[in-house]
PDB file of N, CA and C in Angstrom:
ATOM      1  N   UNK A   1     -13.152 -11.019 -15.313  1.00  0.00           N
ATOM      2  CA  UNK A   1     -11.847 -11.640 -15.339  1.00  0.00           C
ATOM      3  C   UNK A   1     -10.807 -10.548 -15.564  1.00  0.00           C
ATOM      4  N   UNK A   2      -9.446 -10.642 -14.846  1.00  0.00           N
ATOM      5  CA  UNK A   2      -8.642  -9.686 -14.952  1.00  0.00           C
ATOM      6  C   UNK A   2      -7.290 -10.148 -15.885  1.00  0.00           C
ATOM      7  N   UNK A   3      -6.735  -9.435 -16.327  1.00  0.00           N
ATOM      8  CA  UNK A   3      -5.116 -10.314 -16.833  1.00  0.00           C
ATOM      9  C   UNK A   3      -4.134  -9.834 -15.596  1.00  0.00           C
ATOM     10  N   UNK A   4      -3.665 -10.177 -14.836  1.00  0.00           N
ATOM     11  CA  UNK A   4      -2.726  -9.782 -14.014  1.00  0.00           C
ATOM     12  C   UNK A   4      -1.191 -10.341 -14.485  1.00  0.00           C
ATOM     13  N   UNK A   5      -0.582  -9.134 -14.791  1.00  0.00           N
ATOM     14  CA  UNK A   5       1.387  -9.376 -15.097  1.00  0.00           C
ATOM     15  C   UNK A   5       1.657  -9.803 -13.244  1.00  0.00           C
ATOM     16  N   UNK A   6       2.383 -11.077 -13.727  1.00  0.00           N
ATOM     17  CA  UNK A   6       3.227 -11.150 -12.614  1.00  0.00           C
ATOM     18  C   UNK A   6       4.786 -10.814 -13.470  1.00  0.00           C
ATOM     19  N   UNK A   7       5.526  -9.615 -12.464  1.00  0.00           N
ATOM     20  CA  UNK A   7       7.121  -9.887 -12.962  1.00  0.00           C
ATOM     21  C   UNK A   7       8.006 -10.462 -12.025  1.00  0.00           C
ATOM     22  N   UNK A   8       9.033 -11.042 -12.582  1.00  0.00           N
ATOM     23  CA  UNK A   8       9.877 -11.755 -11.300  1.00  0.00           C
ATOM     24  C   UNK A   8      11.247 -11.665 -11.540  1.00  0.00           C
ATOM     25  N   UNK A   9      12.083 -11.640 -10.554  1.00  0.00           N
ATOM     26  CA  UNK A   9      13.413 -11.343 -10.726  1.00  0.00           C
ATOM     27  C   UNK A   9      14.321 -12.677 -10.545  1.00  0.00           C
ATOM     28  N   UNK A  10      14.548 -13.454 -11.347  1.00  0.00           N
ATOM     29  CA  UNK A  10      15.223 -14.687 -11.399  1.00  0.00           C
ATOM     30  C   UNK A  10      16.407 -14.553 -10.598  1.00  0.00           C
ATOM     31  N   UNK A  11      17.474 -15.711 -10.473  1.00  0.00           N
ATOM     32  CA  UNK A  11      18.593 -15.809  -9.909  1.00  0.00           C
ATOM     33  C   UNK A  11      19.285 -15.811 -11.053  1.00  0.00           C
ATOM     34  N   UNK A  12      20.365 -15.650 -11.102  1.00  0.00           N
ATOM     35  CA  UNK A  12      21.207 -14.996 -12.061  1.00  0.00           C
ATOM     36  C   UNK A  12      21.430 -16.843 -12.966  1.00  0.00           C
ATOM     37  N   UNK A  13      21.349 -16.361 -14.335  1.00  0.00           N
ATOM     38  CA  UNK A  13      21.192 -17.199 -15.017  1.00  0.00           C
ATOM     39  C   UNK A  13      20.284 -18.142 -15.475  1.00  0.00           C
ATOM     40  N   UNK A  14      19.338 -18.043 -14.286  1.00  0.00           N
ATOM     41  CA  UNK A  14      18.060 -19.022 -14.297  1.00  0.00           C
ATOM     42  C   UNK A  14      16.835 -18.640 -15.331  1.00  0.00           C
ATOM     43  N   UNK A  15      16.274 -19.357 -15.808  1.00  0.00           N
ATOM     44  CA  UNK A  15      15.057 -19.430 -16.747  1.00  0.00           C
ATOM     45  C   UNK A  15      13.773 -20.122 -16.365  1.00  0.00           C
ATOM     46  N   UNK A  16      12.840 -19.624 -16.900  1.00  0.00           N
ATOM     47  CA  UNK A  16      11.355 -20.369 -16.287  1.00  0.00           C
ATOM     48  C   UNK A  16      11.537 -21.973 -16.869  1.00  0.00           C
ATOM     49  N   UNK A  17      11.140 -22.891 -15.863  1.00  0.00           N
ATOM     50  CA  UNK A  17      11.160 -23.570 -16.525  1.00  0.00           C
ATOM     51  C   UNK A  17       9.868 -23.535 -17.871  1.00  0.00           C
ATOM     52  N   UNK A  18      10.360 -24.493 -18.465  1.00  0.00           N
ATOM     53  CA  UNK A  18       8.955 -24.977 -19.711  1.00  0.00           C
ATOM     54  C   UNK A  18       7.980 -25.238 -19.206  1.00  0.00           C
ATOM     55  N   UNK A  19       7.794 -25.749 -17.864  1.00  0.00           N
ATOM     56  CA  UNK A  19       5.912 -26.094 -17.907  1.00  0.00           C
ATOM     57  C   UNK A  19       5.390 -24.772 -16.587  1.00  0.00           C
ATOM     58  N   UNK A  20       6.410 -23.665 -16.351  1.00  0.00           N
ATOM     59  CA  UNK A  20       5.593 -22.703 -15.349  1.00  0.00           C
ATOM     60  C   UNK A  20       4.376 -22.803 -15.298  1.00  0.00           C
ATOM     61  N   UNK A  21       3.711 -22.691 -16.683  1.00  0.00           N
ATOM     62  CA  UNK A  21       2.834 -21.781 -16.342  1.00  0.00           C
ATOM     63  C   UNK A  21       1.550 -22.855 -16.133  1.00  0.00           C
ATOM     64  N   UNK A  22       1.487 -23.992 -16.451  1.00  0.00           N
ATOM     65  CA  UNK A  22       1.174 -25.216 -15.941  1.00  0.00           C
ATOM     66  C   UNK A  22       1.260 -25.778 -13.976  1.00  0.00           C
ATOM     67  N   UNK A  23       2.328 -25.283 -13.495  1.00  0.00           N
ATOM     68  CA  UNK A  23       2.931 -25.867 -12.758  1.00  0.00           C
ATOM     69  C   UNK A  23       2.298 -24.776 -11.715  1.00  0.00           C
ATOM     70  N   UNK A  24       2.155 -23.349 -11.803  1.00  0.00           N
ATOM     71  CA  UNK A  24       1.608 -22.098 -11.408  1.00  0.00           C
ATOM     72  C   UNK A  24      -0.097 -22.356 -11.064  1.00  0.00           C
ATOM     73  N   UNK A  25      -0.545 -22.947 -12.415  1.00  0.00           N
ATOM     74  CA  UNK A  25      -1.715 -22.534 -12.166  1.00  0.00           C
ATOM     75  C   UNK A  25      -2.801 -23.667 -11.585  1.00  0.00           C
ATOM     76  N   UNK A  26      -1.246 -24.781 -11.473  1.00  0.00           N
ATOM     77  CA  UNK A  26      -2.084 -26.420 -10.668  1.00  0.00           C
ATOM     78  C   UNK A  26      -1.883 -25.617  -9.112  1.00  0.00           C
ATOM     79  N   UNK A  27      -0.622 -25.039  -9.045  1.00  0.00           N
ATOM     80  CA  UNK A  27      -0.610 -24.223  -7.040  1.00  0.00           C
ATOM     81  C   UNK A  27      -1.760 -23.438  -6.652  1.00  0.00           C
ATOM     82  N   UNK A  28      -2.826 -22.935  -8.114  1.00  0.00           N
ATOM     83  CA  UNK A  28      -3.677 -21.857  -7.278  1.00  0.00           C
ATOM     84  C   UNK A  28      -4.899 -22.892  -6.282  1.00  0.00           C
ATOM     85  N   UNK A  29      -5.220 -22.667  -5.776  1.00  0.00           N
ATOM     86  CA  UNK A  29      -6.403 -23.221  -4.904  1.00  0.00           C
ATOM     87  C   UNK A  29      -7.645 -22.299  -5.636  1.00  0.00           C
ATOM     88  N   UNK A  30      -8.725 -23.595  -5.561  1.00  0.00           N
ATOM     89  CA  UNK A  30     -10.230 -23.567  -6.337  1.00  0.00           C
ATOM     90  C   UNK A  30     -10.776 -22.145  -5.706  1.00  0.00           C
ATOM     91  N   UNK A  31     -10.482 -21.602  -4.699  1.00  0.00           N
ATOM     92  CA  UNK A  31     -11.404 -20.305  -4.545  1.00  0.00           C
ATOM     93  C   UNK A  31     -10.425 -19.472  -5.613  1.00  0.00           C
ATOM     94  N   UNK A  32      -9.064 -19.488  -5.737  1.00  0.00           N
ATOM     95  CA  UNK A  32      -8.577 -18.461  -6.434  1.00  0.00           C
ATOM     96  C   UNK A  32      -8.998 -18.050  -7.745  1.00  0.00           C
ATOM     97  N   UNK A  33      -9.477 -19.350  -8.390  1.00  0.00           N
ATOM     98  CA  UNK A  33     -10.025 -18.606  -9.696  1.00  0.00           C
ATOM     99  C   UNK A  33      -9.168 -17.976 -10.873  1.00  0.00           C
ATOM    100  N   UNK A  34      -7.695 -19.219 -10.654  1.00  0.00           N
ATOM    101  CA  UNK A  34      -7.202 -18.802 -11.737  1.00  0.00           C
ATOM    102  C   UNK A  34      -7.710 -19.510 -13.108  1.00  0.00           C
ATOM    103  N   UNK A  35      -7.763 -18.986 -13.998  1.00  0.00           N
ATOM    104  CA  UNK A  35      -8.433 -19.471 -15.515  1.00  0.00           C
ATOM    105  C   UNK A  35      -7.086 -20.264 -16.254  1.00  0.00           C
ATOM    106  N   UNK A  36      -6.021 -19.353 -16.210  1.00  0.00           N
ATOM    107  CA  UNK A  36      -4.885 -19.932 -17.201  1.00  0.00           C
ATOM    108  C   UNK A  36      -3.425 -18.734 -16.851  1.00  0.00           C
ATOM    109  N   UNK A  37      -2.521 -19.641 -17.471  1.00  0.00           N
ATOM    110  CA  UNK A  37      -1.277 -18.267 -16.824  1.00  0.00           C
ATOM    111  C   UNK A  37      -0.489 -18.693 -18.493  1.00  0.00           C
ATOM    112  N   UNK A  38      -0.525 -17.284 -18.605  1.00  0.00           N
ATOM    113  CA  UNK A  38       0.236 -17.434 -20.009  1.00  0.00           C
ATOM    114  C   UNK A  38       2.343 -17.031 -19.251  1.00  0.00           C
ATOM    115  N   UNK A  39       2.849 -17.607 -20.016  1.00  0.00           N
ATOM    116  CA  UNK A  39       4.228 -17.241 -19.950  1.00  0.00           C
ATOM    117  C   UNK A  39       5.283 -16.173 -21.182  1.00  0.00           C
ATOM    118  N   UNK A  40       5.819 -15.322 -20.238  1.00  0.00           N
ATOM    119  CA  UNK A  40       6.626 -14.353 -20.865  1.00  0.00           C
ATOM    120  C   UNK A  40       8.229 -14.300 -20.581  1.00  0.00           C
ATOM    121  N   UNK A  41       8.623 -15.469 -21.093  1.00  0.00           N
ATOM    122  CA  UNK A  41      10.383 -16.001 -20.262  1.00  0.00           C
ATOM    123  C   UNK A  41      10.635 -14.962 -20.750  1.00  0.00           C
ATOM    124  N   UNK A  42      10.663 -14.046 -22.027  1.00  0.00           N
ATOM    125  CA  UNK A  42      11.830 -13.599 -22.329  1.00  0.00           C
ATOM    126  C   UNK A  42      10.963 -12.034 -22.594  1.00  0.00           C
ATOM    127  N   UNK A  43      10.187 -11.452 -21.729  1.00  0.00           N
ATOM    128  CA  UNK A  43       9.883 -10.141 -21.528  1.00  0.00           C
ATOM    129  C   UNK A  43      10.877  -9.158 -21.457  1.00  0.00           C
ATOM    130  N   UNK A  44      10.454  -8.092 -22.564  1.00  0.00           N
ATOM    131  CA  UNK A  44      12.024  -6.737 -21.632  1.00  0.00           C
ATOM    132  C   UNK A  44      11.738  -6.508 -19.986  1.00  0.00           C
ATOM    133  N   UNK A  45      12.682  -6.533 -19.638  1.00  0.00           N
ATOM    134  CA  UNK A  45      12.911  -5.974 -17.872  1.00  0.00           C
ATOM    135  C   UNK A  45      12.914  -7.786 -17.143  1.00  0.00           C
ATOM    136  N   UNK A  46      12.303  -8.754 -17.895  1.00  0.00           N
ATOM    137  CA  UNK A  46      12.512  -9.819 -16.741  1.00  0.00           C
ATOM    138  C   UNK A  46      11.389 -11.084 -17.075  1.00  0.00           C
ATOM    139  N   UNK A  47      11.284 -11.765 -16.673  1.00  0.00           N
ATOM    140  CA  UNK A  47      10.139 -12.673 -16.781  1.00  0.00           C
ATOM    141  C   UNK A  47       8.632 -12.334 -16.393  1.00  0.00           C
ATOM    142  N   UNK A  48       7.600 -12.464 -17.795  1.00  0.00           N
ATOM    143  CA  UNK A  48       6.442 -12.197 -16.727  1.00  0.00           C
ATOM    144  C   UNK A  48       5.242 -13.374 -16.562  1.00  0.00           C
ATOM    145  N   UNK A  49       4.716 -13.567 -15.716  1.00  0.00           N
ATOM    146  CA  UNK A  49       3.731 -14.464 -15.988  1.00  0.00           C
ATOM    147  C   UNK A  49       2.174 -13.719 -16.002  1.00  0.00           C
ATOM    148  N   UNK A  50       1.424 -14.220 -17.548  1.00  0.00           N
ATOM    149  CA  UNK A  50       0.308 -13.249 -17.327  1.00  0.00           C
ATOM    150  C   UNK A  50      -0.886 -14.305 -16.832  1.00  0.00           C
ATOM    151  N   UNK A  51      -1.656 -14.350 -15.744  1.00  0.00           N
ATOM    152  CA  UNK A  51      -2.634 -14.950 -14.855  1.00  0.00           C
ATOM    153  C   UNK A  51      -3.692 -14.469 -15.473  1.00  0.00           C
ATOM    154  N   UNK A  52      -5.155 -15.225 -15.890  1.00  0.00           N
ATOM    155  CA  UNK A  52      -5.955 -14.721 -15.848  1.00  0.00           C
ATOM    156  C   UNK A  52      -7.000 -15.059 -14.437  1.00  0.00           C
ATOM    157  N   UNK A  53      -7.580 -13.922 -13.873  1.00  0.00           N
ATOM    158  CA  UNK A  53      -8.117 -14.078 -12.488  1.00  0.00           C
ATOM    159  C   UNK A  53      -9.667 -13.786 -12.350  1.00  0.00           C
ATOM    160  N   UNK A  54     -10.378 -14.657 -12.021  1.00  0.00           N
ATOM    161  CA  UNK A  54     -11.355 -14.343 -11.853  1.00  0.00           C
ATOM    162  C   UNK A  54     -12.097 -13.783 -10.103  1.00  0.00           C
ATOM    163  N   UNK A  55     -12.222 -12.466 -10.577  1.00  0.00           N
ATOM    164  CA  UNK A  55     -12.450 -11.978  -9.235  1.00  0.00           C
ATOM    165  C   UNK A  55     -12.824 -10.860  -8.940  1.00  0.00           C
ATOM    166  N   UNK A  56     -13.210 -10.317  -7.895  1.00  0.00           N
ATOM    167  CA  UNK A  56     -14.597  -9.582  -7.747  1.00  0.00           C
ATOM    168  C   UNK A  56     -13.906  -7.771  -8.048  1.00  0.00           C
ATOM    169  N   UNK A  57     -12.743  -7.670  -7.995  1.00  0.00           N
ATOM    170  CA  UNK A  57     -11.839  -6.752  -8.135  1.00  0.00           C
ATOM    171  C   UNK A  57     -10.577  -6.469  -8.918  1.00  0.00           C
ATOM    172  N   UNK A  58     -10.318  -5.550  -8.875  1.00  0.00           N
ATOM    173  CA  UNK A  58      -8.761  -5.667  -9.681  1.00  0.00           C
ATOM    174  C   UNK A  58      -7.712  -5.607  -8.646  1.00  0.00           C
ATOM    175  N   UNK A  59      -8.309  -4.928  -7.363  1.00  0.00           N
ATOM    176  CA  UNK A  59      -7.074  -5.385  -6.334  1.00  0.00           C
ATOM    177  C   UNK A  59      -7.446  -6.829  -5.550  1.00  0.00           C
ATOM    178  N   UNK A  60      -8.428  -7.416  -5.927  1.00  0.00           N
ATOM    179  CA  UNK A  60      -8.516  -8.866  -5.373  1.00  0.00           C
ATOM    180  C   UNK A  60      -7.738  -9.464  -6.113  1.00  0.00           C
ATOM    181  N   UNK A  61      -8.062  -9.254  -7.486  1.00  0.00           N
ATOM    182  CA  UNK A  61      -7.082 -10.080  -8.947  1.00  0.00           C
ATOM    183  C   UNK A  61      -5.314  -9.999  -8.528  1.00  0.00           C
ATOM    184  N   UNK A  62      -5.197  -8.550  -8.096  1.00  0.00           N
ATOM    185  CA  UNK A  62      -3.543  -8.736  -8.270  1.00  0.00           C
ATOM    186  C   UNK A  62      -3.667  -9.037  -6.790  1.00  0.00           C
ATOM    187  N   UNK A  63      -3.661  -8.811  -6.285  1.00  0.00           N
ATOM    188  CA  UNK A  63      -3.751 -10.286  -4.805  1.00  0.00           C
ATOM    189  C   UNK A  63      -3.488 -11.845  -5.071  1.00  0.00           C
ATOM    190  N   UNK A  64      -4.870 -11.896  -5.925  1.00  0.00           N
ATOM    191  CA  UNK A  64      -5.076 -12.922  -5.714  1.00  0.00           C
ATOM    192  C   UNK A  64      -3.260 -13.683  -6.460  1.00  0.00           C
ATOM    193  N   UNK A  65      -3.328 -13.295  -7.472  1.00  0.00           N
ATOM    194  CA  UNK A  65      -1.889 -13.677  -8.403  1.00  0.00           C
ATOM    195  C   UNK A  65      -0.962 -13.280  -7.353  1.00  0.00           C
ATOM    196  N   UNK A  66      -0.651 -12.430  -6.797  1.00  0.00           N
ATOM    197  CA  UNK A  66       0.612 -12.230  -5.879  1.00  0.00           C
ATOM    198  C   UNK A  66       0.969 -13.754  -5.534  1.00  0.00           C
ATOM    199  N   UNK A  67      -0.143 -13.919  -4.236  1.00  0.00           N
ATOM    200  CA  UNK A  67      -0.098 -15.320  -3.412  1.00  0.00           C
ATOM    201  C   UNK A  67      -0.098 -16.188  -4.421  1.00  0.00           C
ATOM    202  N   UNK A  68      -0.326 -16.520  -5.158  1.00  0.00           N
ATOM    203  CA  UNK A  68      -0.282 -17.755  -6.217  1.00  0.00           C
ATOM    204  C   UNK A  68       1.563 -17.934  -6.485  1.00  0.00           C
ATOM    205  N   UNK A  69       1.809 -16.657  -7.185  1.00  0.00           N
ATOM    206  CA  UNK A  69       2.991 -16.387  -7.329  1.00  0.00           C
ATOM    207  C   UNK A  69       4.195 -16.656  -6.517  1.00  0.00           C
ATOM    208  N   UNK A  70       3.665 -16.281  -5.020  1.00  0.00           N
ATOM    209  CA  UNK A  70       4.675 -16.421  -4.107  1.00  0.00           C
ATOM    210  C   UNK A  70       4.667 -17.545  -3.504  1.00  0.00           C
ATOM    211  N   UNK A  71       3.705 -18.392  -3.730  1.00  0.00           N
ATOM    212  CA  UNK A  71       3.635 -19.962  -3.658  1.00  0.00           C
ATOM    213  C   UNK A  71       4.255 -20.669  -4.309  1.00  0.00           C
ATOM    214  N   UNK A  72       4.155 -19.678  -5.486  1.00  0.00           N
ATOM    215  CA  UNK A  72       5.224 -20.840  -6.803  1.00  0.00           C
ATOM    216  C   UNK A  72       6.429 -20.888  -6.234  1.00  0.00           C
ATOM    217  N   UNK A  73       6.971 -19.762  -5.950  1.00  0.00           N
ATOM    218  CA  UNK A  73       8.256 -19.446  -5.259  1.00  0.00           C
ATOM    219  C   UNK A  73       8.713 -20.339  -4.349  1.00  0.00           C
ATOM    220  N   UNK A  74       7.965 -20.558  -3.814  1.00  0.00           N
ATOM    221  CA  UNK A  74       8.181 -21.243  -2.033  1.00  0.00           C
ATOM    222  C   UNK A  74       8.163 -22.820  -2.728  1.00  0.00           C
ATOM    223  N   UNK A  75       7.369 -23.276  -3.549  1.00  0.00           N
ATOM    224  CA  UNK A  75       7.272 -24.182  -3.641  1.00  0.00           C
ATOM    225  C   UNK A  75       7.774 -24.934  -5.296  1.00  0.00           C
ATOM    226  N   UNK A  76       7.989 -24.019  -6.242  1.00  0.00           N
ATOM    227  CA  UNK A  76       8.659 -24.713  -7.317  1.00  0.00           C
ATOM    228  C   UNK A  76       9.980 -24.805  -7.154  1.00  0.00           C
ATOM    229  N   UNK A  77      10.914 -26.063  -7.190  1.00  0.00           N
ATOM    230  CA  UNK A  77      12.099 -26.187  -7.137  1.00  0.00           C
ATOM    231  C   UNK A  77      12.766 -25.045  -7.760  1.00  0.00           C
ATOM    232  N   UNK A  78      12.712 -25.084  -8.951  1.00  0.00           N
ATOM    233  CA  UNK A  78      13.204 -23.996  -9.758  1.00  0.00           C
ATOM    234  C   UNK A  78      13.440 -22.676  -9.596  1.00  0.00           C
ATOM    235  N   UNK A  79      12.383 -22.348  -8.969  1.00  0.00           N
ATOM    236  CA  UNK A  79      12.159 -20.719  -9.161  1.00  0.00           C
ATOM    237  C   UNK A  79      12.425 -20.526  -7.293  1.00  0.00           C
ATOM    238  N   UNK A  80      13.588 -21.285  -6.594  1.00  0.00           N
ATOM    239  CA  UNK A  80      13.811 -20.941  -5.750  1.00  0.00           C
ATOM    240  C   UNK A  80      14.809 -19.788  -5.614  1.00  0.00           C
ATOM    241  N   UNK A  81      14.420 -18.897  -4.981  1.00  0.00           N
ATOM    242  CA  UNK A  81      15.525 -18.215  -4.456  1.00  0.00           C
ATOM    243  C   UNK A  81      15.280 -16.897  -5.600  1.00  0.00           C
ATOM    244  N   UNK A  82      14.292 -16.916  -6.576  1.00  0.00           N
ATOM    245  CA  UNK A  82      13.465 -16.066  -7.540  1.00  0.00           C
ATOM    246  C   UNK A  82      12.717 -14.532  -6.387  1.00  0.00           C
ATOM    247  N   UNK A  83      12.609 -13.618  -7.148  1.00  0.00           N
ATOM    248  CA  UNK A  83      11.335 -12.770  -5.961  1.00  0.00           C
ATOM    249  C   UNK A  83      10.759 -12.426  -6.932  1.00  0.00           C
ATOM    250  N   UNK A  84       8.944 -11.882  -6.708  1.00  0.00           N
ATOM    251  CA  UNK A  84       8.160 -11.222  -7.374  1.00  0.00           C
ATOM    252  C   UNK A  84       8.372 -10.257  -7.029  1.00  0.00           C
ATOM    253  N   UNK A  85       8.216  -9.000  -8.232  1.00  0.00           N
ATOM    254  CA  UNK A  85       8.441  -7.967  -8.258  1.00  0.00           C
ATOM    255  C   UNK A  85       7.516  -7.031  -7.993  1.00  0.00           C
ATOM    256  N   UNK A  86       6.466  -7.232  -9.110  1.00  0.00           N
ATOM    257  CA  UNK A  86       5.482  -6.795  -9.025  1.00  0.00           C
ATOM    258  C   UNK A  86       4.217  -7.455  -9.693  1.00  0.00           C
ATOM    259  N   UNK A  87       3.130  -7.636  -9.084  1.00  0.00           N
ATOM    260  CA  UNK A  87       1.582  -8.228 -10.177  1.00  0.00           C
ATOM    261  C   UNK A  87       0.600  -7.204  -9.708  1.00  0.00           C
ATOM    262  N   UNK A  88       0.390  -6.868 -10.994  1.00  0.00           N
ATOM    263  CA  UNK A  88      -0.324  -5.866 -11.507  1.00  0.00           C
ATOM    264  C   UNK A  88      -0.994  -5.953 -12.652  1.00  0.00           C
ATOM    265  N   UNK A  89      -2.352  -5.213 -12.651  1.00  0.00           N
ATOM    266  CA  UNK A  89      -2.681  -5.276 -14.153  1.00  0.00           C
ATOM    267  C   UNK A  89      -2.446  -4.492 -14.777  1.00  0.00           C
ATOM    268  N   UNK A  90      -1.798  -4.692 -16.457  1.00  0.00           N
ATOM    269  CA  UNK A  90      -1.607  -3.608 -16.927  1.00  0.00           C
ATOM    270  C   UNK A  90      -2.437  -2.529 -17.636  1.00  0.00           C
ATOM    271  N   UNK A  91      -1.648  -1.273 -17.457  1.00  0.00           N
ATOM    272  CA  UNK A  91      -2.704  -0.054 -18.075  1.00  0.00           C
ATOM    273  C   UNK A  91      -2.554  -0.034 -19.486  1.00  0.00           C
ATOM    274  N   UNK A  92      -3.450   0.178 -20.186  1.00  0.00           N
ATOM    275  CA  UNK A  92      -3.309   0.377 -21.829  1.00  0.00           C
ATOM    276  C   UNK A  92      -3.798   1.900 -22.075  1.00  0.00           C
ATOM    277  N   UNK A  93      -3.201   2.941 -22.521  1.00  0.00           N
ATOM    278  CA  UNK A  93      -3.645   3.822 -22.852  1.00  0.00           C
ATOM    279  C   UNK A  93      -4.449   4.237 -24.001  1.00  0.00           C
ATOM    280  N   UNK A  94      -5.750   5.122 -23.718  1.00  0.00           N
ATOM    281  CA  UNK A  94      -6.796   5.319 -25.025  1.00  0.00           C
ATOM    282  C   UNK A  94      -6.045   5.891 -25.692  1.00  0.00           C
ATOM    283  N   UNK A  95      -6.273   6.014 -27.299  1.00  0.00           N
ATOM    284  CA  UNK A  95      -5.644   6.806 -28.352  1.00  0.00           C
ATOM    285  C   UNK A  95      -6.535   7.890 -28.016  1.00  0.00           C
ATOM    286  N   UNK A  96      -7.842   8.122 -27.475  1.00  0.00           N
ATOM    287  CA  UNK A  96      -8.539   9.437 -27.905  1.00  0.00           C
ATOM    288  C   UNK A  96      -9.480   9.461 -29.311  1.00  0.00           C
ATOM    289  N   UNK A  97      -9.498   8.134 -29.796  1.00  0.00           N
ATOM    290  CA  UNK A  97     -10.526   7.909 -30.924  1.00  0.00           C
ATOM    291  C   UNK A  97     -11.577   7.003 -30.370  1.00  0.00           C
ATOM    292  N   UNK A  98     -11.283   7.058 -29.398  1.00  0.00           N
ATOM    293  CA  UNK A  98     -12.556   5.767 -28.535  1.00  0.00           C
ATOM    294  C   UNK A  98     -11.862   4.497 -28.989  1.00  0.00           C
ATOM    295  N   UNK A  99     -10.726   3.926 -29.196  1.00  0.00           N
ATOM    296  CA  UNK A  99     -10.049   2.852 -29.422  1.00  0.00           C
ATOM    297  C   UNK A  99      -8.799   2.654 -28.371  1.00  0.00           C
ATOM    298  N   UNK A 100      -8.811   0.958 -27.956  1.00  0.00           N
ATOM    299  CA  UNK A 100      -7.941   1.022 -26.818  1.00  0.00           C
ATOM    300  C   UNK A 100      -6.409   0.866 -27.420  1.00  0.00           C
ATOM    301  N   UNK A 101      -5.286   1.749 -27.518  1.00  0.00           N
ATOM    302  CA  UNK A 101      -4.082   1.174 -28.173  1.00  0.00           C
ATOM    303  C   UNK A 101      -3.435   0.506 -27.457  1.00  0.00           C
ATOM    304  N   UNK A 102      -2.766  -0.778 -28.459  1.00  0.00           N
ATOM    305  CA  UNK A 102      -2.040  -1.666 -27.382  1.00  0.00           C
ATOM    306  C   UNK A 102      -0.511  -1.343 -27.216  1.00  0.00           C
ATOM    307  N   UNK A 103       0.245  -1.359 -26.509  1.00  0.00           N
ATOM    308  CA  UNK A 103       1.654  -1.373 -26.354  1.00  0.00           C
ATOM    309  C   UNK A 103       2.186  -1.931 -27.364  1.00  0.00           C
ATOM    310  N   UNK A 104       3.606  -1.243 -27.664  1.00  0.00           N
ATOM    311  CA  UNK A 104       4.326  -1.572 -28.701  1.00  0.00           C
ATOM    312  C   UNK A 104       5.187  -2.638 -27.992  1.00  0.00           C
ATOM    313  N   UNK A 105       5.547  -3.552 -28.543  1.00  0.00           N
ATOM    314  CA  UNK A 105       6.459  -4.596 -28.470  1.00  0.00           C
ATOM    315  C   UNK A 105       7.821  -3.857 -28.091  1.00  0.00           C
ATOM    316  N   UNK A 106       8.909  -3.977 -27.161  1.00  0.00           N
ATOM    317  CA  UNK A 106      10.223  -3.609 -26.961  1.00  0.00           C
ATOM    318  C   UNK A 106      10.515  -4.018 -27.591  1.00  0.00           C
ATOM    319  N   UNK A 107      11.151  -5.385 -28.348  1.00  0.00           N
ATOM    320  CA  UNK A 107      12.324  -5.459 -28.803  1.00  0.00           C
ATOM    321  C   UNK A 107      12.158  -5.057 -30.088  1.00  0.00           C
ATOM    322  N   UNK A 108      10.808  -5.218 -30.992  1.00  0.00           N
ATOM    323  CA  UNK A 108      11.015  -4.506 -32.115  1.00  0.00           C
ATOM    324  C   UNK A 108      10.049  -2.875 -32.593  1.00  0.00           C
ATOM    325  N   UNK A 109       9.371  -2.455 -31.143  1.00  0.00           N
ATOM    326  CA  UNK A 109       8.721  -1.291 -31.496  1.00  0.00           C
ATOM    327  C   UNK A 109       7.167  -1.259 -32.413  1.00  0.00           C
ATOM    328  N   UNK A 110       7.308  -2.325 -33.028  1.00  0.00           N
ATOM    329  CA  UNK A 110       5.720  -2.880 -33.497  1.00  0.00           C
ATOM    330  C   UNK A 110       4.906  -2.701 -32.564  1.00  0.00           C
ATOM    331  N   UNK A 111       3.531  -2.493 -33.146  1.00  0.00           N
ATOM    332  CA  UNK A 111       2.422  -2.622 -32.086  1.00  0.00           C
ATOM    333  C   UNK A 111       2.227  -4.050 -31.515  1.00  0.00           C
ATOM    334  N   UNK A 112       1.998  -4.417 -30.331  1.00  0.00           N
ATOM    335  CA  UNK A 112       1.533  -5.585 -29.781  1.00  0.00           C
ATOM    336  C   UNK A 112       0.042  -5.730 -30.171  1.00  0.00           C
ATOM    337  N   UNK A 113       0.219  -6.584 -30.643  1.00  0.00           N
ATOM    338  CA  UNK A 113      -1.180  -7.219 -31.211  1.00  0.00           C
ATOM    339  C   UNK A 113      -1.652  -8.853 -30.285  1.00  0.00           C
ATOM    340  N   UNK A 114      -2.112  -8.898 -29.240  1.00  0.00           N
ATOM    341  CA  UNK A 114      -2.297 -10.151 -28.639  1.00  0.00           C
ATOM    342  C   UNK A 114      -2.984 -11.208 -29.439  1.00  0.00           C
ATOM    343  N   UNK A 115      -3.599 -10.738 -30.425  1.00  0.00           N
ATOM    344  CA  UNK A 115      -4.296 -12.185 -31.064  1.00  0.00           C
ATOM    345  C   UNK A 115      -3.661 -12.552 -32.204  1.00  0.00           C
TER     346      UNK A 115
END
């Protein structure tokens, strides 16, 4: 399973709605193999949606989320007139102690701790 960031560039003023990530992951079709899409309305740089993908690759994964993504587009009222930016998975860099460090949070510089 992969986490794939989708980022997206809203229309000026616009916000995800509340049930995206619901609404995202009823558009994927049963081969896609999406698991769940977490939501990031208020990410630094933009909105992200994180997909989890089950799939035989990491460039099948961010594929596979692209098209999901750009379906939402085409097809959620809301997020018309929205573009994806980029879906990708993200890189986490090793500290060099054999431990994976996670990204610090932008707005307050803390470590991101996902759990």
């Amino acid at each position: 399973m992969y986490l794939v960031h989708a980022k997206f560039l809203p229309v000026p003023h616009a916000t995800f709605p509340d049930d995206i990530g619901e609404l995202v992951a009823r558009g994927a079709g049963p081969d896609e193999a999406v698991e769940h899409v977490s939501v990031h309305a208020d990410a630094a740089g933009g909105p992200v949606l994180g997909l989890y993908v089950l799939a035989s690759s990491l460039v099948a994964a961010e594929r596979t989320a692209a098209a999901v993504c750009r379906r939402a587009i085409e097809s959620v009222p809301a997020l018309r007139g929205w573009s994806l930016v980029r879906s990708e998975v993200p890189l986490i860099a090793a500290s060099g102690r054999g431990h994976v460090m996670p990204w610090t949070d932008s707005a307050s510089r803390d470590p991101f701790h996902p759990f």
